[in-house]
C-alpha atoms as a PDB file:
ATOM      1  CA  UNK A   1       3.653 -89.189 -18.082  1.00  0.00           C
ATOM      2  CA  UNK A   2       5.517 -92.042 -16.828  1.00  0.00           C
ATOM      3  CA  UNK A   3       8.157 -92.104 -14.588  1.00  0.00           C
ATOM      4  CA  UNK A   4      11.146 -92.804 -16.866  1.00  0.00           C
ATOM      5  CA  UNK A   5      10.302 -90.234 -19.252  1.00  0.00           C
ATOM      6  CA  UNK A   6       9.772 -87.479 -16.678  1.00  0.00           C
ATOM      7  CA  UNK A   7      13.458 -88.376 -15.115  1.00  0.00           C
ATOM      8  CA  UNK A   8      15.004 -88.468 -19.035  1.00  0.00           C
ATOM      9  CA  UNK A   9      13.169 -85.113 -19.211  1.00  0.00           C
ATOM     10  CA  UNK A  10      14.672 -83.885 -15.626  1.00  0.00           C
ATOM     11  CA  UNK A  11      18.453 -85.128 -17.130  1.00  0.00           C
ATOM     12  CA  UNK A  12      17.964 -83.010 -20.196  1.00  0.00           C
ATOM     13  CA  UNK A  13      17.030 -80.036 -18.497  1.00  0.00           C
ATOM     14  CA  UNK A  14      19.997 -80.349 -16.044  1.00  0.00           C
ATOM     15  CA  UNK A  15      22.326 -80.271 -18.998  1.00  0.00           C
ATOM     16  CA  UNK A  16      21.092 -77.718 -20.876  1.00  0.00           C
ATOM     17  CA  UNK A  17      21.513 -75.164 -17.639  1.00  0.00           C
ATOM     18  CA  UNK A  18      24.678 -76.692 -16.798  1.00  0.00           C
ATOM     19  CA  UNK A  19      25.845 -75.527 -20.249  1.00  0.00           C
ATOM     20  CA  UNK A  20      24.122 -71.968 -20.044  1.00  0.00           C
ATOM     21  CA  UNK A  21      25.922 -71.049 -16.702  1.00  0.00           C
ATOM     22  CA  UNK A  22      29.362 -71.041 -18.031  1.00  0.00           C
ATOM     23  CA  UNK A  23      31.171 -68.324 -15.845  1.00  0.00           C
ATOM     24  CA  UNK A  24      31.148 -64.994 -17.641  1.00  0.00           C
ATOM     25  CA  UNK A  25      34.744 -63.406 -18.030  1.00  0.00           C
ATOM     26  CA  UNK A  26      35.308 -60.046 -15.492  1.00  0.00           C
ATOM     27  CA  UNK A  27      35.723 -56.991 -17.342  1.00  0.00           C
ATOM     28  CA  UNK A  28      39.775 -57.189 -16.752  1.00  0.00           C
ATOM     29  CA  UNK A  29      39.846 -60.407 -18.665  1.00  0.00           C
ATOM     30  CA  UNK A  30      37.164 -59.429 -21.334  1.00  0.00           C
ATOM     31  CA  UNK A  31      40.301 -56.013 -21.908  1.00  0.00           C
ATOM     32  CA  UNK A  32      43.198 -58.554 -21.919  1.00  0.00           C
ATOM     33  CA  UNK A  33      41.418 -60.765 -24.602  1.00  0.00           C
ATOM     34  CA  UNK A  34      41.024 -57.370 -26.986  1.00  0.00           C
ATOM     35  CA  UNK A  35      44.400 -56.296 -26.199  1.00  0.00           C
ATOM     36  CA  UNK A  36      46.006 -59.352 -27.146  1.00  0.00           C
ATOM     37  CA  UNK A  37      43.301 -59.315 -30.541  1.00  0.00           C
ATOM     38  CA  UNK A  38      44.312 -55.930 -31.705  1.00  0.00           C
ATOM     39  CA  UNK A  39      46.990 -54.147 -34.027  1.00  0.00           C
ATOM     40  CA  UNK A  40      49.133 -51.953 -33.473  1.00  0.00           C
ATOM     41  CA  UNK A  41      47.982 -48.411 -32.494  1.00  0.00           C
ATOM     42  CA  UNK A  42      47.082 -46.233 -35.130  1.00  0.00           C
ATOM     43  CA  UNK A  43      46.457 -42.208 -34.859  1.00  0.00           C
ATOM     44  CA  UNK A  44      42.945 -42.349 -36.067  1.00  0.00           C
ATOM     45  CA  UNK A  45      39.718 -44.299 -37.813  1.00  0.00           C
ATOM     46  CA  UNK A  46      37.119 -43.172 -39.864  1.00  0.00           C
ATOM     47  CA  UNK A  47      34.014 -42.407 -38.060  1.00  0.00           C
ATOM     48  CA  UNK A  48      30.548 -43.383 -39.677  1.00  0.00           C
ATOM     49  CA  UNK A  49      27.654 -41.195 -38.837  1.00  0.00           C
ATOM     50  CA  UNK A  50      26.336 -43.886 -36.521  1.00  0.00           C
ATOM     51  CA  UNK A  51      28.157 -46.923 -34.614  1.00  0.00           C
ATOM     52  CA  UNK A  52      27.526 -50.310 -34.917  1.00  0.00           C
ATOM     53  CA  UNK A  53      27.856 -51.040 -31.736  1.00  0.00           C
ATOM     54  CA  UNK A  54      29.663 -50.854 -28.461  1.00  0.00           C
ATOM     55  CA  UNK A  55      31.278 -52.464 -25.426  1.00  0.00           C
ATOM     56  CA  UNK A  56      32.410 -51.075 -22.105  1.00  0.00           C
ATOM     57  CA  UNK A  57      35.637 -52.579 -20.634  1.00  0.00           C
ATOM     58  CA  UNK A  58      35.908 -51.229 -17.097  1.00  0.00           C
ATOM     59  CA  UNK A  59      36.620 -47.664 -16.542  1.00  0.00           C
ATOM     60  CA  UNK A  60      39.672 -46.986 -19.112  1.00  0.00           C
ATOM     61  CA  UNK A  61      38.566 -48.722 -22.293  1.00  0.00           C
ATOM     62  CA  UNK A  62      36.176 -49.653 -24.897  1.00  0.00           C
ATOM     63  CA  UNK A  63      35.521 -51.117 -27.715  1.00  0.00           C
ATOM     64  CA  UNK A  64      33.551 -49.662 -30.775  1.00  0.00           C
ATOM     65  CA  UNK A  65      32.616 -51.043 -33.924  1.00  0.00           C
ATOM     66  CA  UNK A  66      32.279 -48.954 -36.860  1.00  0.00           C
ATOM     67  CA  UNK A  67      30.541 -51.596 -38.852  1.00  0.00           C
ATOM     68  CA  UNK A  68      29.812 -55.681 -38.253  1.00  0.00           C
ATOM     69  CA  UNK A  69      33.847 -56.101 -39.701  1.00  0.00           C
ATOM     70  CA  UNK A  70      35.390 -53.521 -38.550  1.00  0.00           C
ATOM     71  CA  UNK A  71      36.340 -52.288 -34.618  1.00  0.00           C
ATOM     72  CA  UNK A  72      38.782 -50.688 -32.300  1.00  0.00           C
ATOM     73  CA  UNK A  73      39.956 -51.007 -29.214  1.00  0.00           C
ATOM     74  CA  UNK A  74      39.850 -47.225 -27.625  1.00  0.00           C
ATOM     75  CA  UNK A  75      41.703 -47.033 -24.011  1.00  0.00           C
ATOM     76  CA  UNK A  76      41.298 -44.054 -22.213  1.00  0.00           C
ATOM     77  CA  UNK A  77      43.672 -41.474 -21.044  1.00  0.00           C
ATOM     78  CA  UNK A  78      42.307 -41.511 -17.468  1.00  0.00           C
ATOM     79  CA  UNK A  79      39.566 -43.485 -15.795  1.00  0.00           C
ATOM     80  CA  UNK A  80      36.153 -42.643 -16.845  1.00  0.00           C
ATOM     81  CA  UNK A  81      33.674 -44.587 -14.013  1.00  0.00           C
ATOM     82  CA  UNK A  82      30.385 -42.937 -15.351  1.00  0.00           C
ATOM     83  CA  UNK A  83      30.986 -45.375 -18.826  1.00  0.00           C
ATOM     84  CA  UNK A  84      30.252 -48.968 -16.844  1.00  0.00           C
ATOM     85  CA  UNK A  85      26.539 -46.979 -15.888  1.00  0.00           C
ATOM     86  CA  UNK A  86      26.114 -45.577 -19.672  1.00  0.00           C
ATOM     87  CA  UNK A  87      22.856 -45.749 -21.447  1.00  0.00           C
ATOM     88  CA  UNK A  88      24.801 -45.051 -25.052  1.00  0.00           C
ATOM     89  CA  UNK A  89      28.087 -43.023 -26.023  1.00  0.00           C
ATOM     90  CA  UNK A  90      28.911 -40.751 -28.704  1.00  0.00           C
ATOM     91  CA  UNK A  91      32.380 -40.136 -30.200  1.00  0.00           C
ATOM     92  CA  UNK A  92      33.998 -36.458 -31.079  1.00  0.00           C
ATOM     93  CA  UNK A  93      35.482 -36.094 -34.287  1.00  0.00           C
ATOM     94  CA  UNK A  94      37.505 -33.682 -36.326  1.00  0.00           C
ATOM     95  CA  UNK A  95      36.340 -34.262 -40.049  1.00  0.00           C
ATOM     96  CA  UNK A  96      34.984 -37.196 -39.522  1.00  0.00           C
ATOM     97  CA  UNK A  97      37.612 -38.914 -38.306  1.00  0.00           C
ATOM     98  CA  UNK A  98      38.415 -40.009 -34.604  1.00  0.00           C
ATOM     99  CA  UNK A  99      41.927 -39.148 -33.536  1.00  0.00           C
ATOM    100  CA  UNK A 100      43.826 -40.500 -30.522  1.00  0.00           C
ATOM    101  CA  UNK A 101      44.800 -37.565 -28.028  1.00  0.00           C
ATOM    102  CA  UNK A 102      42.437 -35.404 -29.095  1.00  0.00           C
ATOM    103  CA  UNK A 103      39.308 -36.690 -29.592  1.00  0.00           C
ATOM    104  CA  UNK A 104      37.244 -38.199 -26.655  1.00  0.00           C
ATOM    105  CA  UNK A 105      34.204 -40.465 -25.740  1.00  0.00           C
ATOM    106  CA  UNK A 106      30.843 -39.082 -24.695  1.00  0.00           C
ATOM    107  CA  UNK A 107      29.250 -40.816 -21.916  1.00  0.00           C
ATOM    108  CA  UNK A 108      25.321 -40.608 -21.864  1.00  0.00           C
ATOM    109  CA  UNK A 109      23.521 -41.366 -18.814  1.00  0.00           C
ATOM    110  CA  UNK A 110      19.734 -41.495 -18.336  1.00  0.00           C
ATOM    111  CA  UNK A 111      17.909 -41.924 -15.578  1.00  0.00           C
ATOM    112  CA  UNK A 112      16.214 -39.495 -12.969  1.00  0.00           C
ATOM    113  CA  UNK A 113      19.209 -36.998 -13.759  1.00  0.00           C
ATOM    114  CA  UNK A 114      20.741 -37.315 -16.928  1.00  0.00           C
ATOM    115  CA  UNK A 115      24.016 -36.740 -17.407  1.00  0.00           C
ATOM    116  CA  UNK A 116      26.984 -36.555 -19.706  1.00  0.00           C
ATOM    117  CA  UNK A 117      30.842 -36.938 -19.464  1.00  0.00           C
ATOM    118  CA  UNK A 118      33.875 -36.878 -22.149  1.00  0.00           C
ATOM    119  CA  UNK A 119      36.625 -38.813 -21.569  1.00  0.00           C
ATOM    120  CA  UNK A 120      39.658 -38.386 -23.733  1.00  0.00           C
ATOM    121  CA  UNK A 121      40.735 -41.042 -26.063  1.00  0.00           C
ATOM    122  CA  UNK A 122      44.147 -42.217 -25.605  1.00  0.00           C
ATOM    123  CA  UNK A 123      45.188 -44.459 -27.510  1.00  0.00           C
ATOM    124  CA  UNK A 124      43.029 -46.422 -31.047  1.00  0.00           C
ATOM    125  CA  UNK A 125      43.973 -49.861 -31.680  1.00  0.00           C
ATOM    126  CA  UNK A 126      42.539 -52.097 -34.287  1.00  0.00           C
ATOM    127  CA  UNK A 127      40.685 -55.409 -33.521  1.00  0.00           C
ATOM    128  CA  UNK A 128      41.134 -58.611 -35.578  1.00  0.00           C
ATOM    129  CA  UNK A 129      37.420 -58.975 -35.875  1.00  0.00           C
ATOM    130  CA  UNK A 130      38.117 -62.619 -37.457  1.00  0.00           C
ATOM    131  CA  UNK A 131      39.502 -63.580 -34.258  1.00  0.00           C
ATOM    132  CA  UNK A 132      37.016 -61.453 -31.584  1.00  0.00           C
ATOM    133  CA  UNK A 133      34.104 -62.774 -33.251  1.00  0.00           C
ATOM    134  CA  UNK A 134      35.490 -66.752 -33.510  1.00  0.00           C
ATOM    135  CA  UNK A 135      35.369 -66.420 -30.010  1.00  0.00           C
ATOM    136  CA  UNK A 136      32.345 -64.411 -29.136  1.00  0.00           C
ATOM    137  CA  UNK A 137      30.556 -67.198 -27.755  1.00  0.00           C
ATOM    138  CA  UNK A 138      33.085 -67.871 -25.449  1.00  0.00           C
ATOM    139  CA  UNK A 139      33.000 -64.373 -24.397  1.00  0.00           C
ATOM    140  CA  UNK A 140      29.304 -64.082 -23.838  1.00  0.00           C
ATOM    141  CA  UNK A 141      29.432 -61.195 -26.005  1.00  0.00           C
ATOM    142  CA  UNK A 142      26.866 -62.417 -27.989  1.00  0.00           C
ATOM    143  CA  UNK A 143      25.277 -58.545 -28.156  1.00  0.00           C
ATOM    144  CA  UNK A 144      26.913 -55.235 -28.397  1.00  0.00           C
ATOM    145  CA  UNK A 145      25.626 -52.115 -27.056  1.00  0.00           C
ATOM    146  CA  UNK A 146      23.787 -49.985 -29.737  1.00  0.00           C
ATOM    147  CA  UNK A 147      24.194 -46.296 -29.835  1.00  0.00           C
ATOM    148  CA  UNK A 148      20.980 -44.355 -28.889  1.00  0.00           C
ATOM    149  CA  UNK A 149      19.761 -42.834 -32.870  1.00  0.00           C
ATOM    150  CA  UNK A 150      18.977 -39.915 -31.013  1.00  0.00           C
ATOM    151  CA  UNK A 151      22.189 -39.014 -29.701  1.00  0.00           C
ATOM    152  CA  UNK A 152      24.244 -36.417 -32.567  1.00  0.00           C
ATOM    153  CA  UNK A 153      26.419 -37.754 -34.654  1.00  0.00           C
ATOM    154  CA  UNK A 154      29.269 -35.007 -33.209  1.00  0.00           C
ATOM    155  CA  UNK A 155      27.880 -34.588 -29.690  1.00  0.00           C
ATOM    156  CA  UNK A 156      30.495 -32.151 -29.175  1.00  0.00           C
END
């Protein structure tokens, strides 16, 4: 290979990671971005008898997604720390349906002791999915967690 070719080659790589290490947002900014992309609270949603998918937001919220177009933005009524570690989650229900103030988030860990944790659900907002996934790339949130099949559909 010549020696022209080989630096064009260098160049080309050098962009290419220079584009892939865009700074990834910290989970603060990741909750303020939802926040400002969802509805108005609402008392409860639907749940299916598997989610779509999932993403922790700190300690006090998540987001869930009930299919590809539709997903909430759940925010805790206290601090749950074990959910940043979590291997899936699980949601209670009360006929089927997911209800702020009562209903809660099930935290599964796995590991060399497995554990689990509920964590009440405080409030349920809506997400403009349009909007969340328009900007999805610029979120790095190219993935969402799935839910472990295994795990009940009413854990509780």
């Amino acid at each position: 290979m010549d020696l022209r070719r080989t630096l064009s080659l260098l160049i080309a790589l050098l962009l290419v990671t220079a584009c892939a290490t865009s700074p990834r947002m910290t989970p603060a900014e990741r909750l303020e971005f939802y926040r400002a992309n969802a509805g108005e609270p609402v008392r409860s949603f639907h749940s299916p008898s598997r989610l779509w998918g999932w993403r922790a937001l700190g300690d006090s919220a998540l987001t869930v997604w009930t299919s590809s177009n539709q997903g909430f933005l759940l925010e805790l009524a206290q601090r749950c720390p074990d959910m940043t570690f979590a291997s899936s989650i699980g949601l209670t229900t009360r006929t089927s349906r997911v209800s702020a103030g009562f209903d809660s988030v099930v935290i599964h860990r796995s590991g060399v002791q497995s554990s689990r944790t509920t964590c009440r659900i405080d409030t349920i907002r809506p997400l403009n999915t349009r909007v969340v996934k328009e900007s999805r790339r610029d979120l790095h949130d190219l993935e969402l967690e799935d839910r472990d099949p295994s795990i009940p559909d009413d854990p509780l």
